[in-house]
Protein backbone atom coordinates (compact mmCIF):
# COMPACT_ATOMS: atom_id res chain seq x y z
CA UNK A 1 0.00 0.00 0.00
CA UNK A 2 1.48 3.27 -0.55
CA UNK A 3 0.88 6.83 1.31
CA UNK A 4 1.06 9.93 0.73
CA UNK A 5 2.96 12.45 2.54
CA UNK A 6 0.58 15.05 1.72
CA UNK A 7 -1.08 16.50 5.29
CA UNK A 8 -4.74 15.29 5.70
CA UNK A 9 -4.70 17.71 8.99
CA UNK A 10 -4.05 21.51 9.68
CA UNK A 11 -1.63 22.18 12.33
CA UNK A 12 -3.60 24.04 15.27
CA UNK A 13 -3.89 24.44 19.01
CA UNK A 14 -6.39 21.11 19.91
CA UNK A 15 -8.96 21.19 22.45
CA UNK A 16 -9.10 18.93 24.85
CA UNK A 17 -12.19 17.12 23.36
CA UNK A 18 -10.51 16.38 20.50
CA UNK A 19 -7.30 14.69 22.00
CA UNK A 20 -8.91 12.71 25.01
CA UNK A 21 -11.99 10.10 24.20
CA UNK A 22 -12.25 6.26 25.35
CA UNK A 23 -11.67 4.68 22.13
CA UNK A 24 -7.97 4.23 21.39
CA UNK A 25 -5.52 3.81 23.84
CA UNK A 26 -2.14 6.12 23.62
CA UNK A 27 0.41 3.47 24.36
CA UNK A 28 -0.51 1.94 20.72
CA UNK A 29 1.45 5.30 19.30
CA UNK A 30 4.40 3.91 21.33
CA UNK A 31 6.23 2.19 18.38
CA UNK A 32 5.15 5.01 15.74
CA UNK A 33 6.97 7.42 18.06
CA UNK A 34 9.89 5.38 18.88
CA UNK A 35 10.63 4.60 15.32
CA UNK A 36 10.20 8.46 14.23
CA UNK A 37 12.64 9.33 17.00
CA UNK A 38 15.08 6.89 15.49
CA UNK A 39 14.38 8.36 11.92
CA UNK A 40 14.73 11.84 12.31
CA UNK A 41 15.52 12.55 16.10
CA UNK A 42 12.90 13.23 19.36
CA UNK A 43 13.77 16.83 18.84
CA UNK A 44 12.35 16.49 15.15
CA UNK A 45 9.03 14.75 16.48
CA UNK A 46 8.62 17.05 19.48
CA UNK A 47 9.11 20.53 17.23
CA UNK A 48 6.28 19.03 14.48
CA UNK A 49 3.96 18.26 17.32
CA UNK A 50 4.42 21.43 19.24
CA UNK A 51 1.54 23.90 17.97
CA UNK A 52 -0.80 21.12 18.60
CA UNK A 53 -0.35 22.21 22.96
CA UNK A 54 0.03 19.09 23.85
CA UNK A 55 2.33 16.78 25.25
CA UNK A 56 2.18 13.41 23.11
CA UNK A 57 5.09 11.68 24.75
CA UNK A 58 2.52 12.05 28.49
CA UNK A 59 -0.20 11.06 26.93
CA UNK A 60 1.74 7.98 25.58
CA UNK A 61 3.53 7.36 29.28
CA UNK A 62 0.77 7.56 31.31
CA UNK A 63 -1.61 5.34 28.75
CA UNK A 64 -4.21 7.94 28.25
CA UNK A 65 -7.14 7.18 25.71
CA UNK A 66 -7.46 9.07 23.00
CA UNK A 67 -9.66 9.66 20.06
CA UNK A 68 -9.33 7.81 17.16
CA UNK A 69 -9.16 10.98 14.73
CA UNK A 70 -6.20 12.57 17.21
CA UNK A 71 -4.31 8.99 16.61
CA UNK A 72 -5.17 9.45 12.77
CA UNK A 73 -3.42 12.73 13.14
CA UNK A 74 -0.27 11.47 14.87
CA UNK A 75 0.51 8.90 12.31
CA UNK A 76 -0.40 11.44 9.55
CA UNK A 77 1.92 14.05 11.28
CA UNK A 78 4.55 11.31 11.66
CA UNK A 79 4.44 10.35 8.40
CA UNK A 80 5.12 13.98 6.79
CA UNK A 81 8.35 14.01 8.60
CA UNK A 82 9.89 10.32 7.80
CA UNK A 83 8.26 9.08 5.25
CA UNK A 84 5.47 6.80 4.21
CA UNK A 85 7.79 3.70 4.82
CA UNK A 86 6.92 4.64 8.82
CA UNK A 87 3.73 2.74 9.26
CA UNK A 88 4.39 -0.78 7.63
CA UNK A 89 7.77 -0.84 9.52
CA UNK A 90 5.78 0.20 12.65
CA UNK A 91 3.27 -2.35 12.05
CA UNK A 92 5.92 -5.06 11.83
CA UNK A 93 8.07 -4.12 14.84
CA UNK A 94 5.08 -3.73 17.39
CA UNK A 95 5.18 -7.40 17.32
CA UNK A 96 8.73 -8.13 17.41
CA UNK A 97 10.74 -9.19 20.83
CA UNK A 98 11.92 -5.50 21.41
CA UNK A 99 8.40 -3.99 21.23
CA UNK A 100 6.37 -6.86 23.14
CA UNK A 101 9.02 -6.56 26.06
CA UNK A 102 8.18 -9.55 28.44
CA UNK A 103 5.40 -10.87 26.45
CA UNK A 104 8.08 -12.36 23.95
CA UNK A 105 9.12 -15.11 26.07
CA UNK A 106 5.96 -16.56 26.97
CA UNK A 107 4.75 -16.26 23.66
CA UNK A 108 7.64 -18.16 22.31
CA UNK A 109 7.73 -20.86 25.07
CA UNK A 110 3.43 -21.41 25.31
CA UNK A 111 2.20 -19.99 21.69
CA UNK A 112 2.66 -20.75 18.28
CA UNK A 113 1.33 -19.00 15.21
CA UNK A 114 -2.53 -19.58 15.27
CA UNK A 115 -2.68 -19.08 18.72
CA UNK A 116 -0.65 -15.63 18.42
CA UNK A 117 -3.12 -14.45 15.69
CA UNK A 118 -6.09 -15.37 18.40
CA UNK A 119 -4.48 -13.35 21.11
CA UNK A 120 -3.31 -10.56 19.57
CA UNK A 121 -6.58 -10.06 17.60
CA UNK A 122 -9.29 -10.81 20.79
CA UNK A 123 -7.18 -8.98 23.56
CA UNK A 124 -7.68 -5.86 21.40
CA UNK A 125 -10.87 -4.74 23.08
CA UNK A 126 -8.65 -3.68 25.99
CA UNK A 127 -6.88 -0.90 23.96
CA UNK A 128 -9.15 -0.28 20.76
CA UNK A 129 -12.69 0.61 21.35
CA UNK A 130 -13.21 2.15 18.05
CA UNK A 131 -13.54 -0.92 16.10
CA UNK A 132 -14.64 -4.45 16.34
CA UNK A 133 -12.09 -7.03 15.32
CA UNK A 134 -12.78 -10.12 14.84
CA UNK A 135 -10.58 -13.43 13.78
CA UNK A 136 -12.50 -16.03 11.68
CA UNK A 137 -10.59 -19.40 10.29
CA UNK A 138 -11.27 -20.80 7.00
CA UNK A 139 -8.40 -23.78 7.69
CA UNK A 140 -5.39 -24.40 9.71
CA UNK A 141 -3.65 -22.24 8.01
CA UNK A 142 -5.72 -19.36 6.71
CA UNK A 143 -8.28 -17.13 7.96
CA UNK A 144 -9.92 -13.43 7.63
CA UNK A 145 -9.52 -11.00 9.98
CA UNK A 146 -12.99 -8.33 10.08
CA UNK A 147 -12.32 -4.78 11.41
CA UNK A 148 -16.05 -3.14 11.73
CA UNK A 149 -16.60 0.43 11.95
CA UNK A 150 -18.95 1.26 15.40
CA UNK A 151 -21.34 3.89 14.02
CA UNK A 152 -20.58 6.40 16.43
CA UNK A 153 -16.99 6.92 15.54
CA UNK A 154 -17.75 7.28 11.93
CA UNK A 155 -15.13 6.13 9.27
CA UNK A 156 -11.29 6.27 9.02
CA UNK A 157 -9.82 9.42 7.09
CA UNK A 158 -6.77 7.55 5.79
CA UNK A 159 -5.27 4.37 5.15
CA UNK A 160 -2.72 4.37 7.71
CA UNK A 161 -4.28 1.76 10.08
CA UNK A 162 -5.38 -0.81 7.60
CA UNK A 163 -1.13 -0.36 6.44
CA UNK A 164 -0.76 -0.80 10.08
CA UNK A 165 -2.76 -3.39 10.81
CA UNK A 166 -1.65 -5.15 7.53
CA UNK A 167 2.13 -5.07 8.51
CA UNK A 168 1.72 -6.39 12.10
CA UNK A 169 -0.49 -9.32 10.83
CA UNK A 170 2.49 -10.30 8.54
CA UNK A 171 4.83 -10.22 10.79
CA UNK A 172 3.19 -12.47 13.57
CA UNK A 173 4.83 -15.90 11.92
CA UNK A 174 8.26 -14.12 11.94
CA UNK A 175 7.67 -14.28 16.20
CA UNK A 176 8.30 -18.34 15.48
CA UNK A 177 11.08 -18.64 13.14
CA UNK A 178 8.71 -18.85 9.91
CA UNK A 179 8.39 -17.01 6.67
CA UNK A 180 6.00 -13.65 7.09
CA UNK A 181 2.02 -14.80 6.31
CA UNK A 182 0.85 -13.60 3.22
CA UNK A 183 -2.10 -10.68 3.53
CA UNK A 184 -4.68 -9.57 1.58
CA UNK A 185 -7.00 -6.73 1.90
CA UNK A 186 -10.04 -7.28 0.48
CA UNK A 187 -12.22 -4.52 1.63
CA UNK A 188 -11.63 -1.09 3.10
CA UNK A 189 -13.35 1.16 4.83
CA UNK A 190 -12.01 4.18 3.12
CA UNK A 191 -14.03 2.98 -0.39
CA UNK A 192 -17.37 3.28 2.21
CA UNK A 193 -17.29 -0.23 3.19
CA UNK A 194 -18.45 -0.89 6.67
CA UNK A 195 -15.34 -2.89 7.65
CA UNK A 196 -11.79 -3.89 6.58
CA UNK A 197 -11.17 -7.00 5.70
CA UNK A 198 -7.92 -8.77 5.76
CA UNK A 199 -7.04 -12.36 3.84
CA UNK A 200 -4.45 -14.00 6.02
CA UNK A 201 -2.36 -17.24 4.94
CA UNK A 202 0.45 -18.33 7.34
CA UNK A 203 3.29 -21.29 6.21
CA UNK A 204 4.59 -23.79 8.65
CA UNK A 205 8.13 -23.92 6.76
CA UNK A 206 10.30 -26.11 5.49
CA UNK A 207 11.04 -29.23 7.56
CA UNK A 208 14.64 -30.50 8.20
CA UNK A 209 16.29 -32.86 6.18
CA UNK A 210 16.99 -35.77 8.15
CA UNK A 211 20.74 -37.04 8.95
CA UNK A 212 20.15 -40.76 7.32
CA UNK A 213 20.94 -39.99 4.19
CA UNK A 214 24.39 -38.45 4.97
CA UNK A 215 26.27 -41.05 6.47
CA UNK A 216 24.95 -43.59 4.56
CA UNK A 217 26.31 -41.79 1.26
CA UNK A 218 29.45 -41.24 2.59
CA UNK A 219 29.76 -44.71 3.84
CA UNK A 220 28.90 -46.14 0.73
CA UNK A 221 31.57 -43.99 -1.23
CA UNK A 222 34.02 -44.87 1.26
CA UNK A 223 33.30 -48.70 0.55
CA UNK A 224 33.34 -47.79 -2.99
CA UNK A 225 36.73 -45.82 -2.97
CA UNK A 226 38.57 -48.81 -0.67
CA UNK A 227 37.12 -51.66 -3.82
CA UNK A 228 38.75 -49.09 -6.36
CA UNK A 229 42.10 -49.14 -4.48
CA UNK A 230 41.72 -53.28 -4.32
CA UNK A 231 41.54 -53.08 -0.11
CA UNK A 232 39.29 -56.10 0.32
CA UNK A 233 36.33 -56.49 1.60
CA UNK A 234 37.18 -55.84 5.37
CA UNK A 235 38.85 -52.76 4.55
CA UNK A 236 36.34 -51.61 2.31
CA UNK A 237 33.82 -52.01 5.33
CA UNK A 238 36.30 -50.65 7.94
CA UNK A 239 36.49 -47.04 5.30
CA UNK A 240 33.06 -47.15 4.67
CA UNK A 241 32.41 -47.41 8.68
CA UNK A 242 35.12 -44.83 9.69
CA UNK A 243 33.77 -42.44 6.47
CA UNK A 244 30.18 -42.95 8.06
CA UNK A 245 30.91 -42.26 11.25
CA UNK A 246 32.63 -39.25 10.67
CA UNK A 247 29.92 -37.77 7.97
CA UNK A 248 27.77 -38.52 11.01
CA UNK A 249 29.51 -37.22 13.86
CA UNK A 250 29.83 -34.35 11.56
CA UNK A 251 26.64 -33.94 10.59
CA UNK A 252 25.15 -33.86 14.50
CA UNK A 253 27.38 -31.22 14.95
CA UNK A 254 26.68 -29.01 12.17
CA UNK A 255 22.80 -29.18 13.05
CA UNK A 256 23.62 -28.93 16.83
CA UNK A 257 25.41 -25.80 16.21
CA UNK A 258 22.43 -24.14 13.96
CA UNK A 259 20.22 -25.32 16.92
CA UNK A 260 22.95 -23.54 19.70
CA UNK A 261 22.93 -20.79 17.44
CA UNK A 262 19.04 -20.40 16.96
CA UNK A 263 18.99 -20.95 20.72
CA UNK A 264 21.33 -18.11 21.54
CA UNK A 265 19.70 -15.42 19.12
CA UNK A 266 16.39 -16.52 20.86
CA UNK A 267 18.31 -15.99 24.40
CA UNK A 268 19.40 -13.06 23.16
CA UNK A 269 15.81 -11.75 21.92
CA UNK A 270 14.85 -12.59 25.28
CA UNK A 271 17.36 -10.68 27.19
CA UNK A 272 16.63 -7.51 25.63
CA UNK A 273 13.07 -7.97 25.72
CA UNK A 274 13.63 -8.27 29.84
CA UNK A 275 16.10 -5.43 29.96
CA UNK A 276 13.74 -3.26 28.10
CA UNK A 277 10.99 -4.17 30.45
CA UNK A 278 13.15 -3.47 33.47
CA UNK A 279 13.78 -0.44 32.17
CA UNK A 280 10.43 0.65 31.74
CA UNK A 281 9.50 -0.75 35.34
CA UNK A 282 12.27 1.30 36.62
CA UNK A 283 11.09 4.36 34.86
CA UNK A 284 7.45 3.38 36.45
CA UNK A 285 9.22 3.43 39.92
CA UNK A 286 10.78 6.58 39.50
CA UNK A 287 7.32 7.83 38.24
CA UNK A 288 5.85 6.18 41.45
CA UNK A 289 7.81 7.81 43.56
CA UNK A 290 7.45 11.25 42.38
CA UNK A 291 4.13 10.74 42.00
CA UNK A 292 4.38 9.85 45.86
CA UNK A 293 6.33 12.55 46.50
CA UNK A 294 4.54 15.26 45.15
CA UNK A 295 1.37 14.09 46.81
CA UNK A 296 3.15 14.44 49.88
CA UNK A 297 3.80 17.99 48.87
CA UNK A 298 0.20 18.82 48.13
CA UNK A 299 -1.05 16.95 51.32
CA UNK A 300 1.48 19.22 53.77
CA UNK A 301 0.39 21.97 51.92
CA UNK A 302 -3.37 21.23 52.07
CA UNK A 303 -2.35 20.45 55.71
CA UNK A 304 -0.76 24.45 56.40
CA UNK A 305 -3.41 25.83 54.48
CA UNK A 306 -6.54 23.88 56.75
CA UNK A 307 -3.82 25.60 59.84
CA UNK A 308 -4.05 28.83 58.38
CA UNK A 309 -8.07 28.03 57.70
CA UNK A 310 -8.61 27.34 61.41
CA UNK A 311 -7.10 30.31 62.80
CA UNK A 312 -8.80 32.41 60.46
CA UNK A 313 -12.30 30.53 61.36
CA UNK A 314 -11.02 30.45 65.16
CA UNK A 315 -10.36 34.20 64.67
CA UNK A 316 -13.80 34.99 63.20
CA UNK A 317 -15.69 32.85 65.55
CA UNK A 318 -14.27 34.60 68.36
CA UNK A 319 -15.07 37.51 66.92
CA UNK A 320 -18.47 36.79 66.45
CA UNK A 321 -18.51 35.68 70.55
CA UNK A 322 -17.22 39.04 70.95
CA UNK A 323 -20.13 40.64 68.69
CA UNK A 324 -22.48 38.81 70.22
CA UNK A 325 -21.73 39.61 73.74
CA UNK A 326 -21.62 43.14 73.10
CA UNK A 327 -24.88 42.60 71.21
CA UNK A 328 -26.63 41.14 74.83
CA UNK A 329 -24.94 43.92 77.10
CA UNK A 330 -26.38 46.66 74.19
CA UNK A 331 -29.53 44.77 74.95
CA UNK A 332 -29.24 44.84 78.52
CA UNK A 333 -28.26 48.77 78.92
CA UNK A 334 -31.19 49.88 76.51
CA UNK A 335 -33.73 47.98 78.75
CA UNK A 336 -32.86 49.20 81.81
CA UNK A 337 -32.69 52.76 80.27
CA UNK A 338 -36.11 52.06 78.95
CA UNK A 339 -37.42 50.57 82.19
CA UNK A 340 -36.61 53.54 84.35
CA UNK A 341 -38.97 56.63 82.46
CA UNK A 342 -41.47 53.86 82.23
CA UNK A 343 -41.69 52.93 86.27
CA UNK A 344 -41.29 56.69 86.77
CA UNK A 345 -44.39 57.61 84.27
CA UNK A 346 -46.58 53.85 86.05
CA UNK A 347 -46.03 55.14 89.64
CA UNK A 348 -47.31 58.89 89.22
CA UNK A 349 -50.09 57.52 87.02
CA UNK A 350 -51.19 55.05 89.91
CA UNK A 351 -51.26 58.01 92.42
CA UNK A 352 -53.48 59.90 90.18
CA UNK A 353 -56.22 56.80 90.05
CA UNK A 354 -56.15 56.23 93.30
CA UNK A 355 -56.87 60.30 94.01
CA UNK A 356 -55.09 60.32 97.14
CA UNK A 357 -52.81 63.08 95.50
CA UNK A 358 -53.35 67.54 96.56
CA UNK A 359 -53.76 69.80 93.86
CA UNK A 360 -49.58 70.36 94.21
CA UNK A 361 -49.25 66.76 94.16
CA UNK A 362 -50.93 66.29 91.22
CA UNK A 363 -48.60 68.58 89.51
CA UNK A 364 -46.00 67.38 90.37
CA UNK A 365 -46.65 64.03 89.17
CA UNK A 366 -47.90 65.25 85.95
CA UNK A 367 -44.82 66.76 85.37
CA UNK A 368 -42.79 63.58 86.38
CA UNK A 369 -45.13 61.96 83.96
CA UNK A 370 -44.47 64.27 80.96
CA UNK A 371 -40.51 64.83 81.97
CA UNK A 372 -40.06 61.19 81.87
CA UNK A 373 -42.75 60.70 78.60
CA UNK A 374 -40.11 63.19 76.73
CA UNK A 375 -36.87 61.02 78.14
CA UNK A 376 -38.70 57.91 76.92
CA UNK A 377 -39.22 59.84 73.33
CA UNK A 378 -35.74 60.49 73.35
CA UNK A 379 -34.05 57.39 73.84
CA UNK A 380 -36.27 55.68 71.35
CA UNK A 381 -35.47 58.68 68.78
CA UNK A 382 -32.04 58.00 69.31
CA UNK A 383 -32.43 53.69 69.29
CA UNK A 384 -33.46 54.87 65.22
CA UNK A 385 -31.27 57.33 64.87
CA UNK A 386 -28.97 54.40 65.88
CA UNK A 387 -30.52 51.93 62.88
CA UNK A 388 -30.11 54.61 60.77
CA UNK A 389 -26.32 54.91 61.14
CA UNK A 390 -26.09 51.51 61.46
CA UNK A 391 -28.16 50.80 57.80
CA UNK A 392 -26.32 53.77 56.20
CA UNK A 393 -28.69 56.56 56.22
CA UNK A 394 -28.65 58.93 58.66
CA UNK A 395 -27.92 62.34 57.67
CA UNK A 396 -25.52 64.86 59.27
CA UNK A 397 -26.97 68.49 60.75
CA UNK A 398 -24.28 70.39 61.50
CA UNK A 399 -25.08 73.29 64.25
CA UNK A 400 -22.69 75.99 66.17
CA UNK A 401 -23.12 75.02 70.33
CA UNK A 402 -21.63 76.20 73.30
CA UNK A 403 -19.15 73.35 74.21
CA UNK A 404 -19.17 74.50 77.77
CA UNK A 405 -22.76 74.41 78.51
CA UNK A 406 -23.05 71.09 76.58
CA UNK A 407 -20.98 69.09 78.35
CA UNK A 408 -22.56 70.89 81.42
CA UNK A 409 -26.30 69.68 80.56
C-alpha cells in the first residue's frame, strides 16, 4: 500500500475534546513514536507536534485514551516528517521481541502462530474501542480477519491503520522462526465499506532434512573408494564405517550448532526484551515515587493551608462571641434605660387613680409623667437614629453650640 505524505490535517492548538476520548488507547502510538525518534531525532518529532499544545510523549507514558481521529493525526503528522515507509515498519516491529518486552518469552515458550493471531486479535478490546475485530478461520492455516466500523466513531480518514494493521499481521509468523504470512485486503473502509477486511495465509516452513541420508552416502563412497584401491572387503567395510561415522559425527554437529545458534539469538531476543521491560519498570518506579512525593507535597500543603483556615475561622468565631456579647450587654443597657422613664411615668399615674394626691401633688406628678414621657421619646429617637447609622442613612446636621454648657447639661 502506498501513502502519501501530503497533510490530511491543519496544524492548530487542539482542544481537549478532540485529543482525550475512550476509544484508542495512547500506548498503541508507542512504536510510531519510537521509530520516528530513530528516523529523524525526538527533537524532530517534538518541534512538528508542538503547535498542537500538547504533550504526546505524556499522553503515551501515562496510557491515556485518546480519540481515534487525534491517533489518525499522529501517524499522519509522523508520516510527513519520515516518510510513508513509517507505518508498515511500525506495524511489523510492534510485534517483534523489542516492542512486546516480556510478552516475547511466553509467547515463544506457550504460543505458536494460530494461537498468536487469536491473542493478539481478541485482547484488542482492551486498547481499541473504536472498532470491532474479529478473527475467523477458514483452515489451519488461513483465515480473515474483520475490522467493523462502530457507528458512532464514523469512518477512518486515511489508510494508515489498515497499512498498520496489515504489517503487524504479517509479521506475527516471523515471532516463530517462519516465513511472514501472506495478507490480503479485500475490503476497506475508506471505499465506504463498513469494515476492513484482511485475507491471512500463514506457512509452517520447510522441515529438516533428516541425517540418514548423509552417512549412509558417505559410507557407501568410502566402501566404494577402498574396492577401487583393491583393499578387500574388510577394509572396504572398515572405510566405509570410519567415512560414516565421521559424515555422522559431523553432521550432528553441524545441526547442533544451527540449533545452539538459533537458541542463543532466541536468548538473546529474550534478554533484551527483559532489559527493556526493566527499564520501563524502573522508569514506572521513578514515576511512582514522584508521584508519591509530590502528593506528599500537596497533602502538607493542604495540611498548612486547613492551619491557616482554622485560625482564620477560630479568629472569626471569636469575633463573632465578641459581637455577640456586646450585642446582649447593648440589649441589657437599653432595657434598663427604657425601664426607668417607664416605672417613673406607672407610679405617678397610679397616684393619680387612686386620688389620694393635693392639687400640688398632682402637679407634680404630671410633670414627672411628661418629663419622663419626653426622656422615653428620646431614647427611642435616638435607638433609630442608631438603625439609621447603622443601615447607612442617617444624615448629618451640623449646628454651632456652646461646648461648655453642653458638656454641662
Amino acid at each position: 500500500m502506498d501513502s502519501s505524505t501530503t497533510p490530511f490535517f491543519r496544524d492548530e492548538e487542539l482542544r481537549e475534546e478532540d485529543v482525550l476520548g475512550l476509544e484508542l488507547q495512547a500506548w498503541g502510538l508507542f512504536t510510531l513514536i519510537d521509530l520516528a525518534d530513530q528516523f529523524v531525532g525526538a527533537e524532530r518529532v517534538d518541534e512538528a507536534i508542538r503547535p498542537w499544545g500538547i504533550d504526546l510523549r505524556k499522553l503515551v507514558k501515562k496510557r491515556a485514551w485518546v480519540t481515534f481521529d487525534f491517533a489518525e493525526r499522529v501517524m499522519d503528522k509522523l508520516v510527513q516528517i519520515t516518510g510513508p515507509e513509517l507505518i508498515a515498519r511500525a506495524g511489523a516491529a510492534s510485534v517483534s521481541p523489542r516492542y512486546l518486552g516480556p510478552i516475547y518469552p511466553l509467547v515463544r515458550t506457550f504460543g505458536n502462530t494460530a494461537s498468536t493471531f487469536e491473542r493478539i486479535l481478541g485482547s484488542s478490546p482492551r486498547y481499541n474501542k473504536a472498532r470491532d475485530i474479529s478473527l475467523v478461520w477458514e483452515s489451519e492455516q488461513r483465515g480473515r480477519v474483520r475490522v467493523a466500523l462502530k457507528p458512532e466513531i464514523g469512518p477512518p480518514k486515511t489508510r494508515y491503520f489498515c497499512e498498520f494493521a496489515g504489517a503487524q499481521l504479517e509479521a506475527i509468523p516471523v515471532l516463530f522462526g517462519l516465513p511472514h504470512a501472506r495478507v490480503i485486503q479485500t475490503r476497506c473502509a475508506c471505499d465506504g465499506n463498513d469494515a476492513c477486511e484482511f485475507d491471512i495465509e500463514w506457512f509452517p516452513g520447510k522441515k529438516r532434512m533428516p541425517l540418514w541420508p548423509v552417512p549412509i552416502a558417505f559410507g557407501t563412497a568410502g566402501v566404494a573408494l577402498a574396492n577401487a584401491l583393491g583393499g578387500g572387503v574388510p577394509i572396504a567395510a572398515a572405510l566405509g564405517t570410519a567415512c560414516a561415522v565421521a559424515s555422522l559425527a559431523s553432521a550432528v554437529v553441524f545441526r547442533q550448532q544451527q540449533e545452539l545458534s538459533s537458541r542463543l539469538e532466541d536468548i538473546d531476543e529474550h534478554r533484551s526484551a527483559l532489559s527493556r521491560s526493566v527499564r520501563e519498570n524502573e522508569l514506572r518506579f521513578a514515576e511512582i515515587v514522584e508521584a508519591k512525593s509530590e502528593v506528599e507535597d500537596r497533602v502538607e500543603e493542604r495540611t498548612r493551608e486547613l492551619g491557616v483556615a482554622t485560625k482564620q475561622l477560630q479568629q472569626t468565631l471569636d469575633e463573632l462571641q465578641a459581637m455577640d456579647q456586646a450585642k446582649s450587654d447593648f440589649f441589657a443597657n437599653v432595657s434598663h434605660e427604657l425601664r426607668t422613664p417607664l416605672t417613673l411615668i406607672v407610679s405617678p399615674l397610679e397616684s393619680l387613680q387612686r386620688g389620694s394626691l393635693s392639687n400640688d401633688g398632682r402637679r407634680i406628678a404630671l410633670e414627672t409623667i411628661e418629663n419622663n414621657a419626653r426622656r422615653l421619646l428620646r431614647l427611642i429617637n435616638q435607638l433609630l437614629d442608631l438603625a439609621k447609622v447603622d443601615a447607612r442613612q442617617a444624615t448629618v446636621s451640623l449646628s454651632a453650640v456652646d461646648l461648655s454648657q453642653f458638656v454641662r447639661d
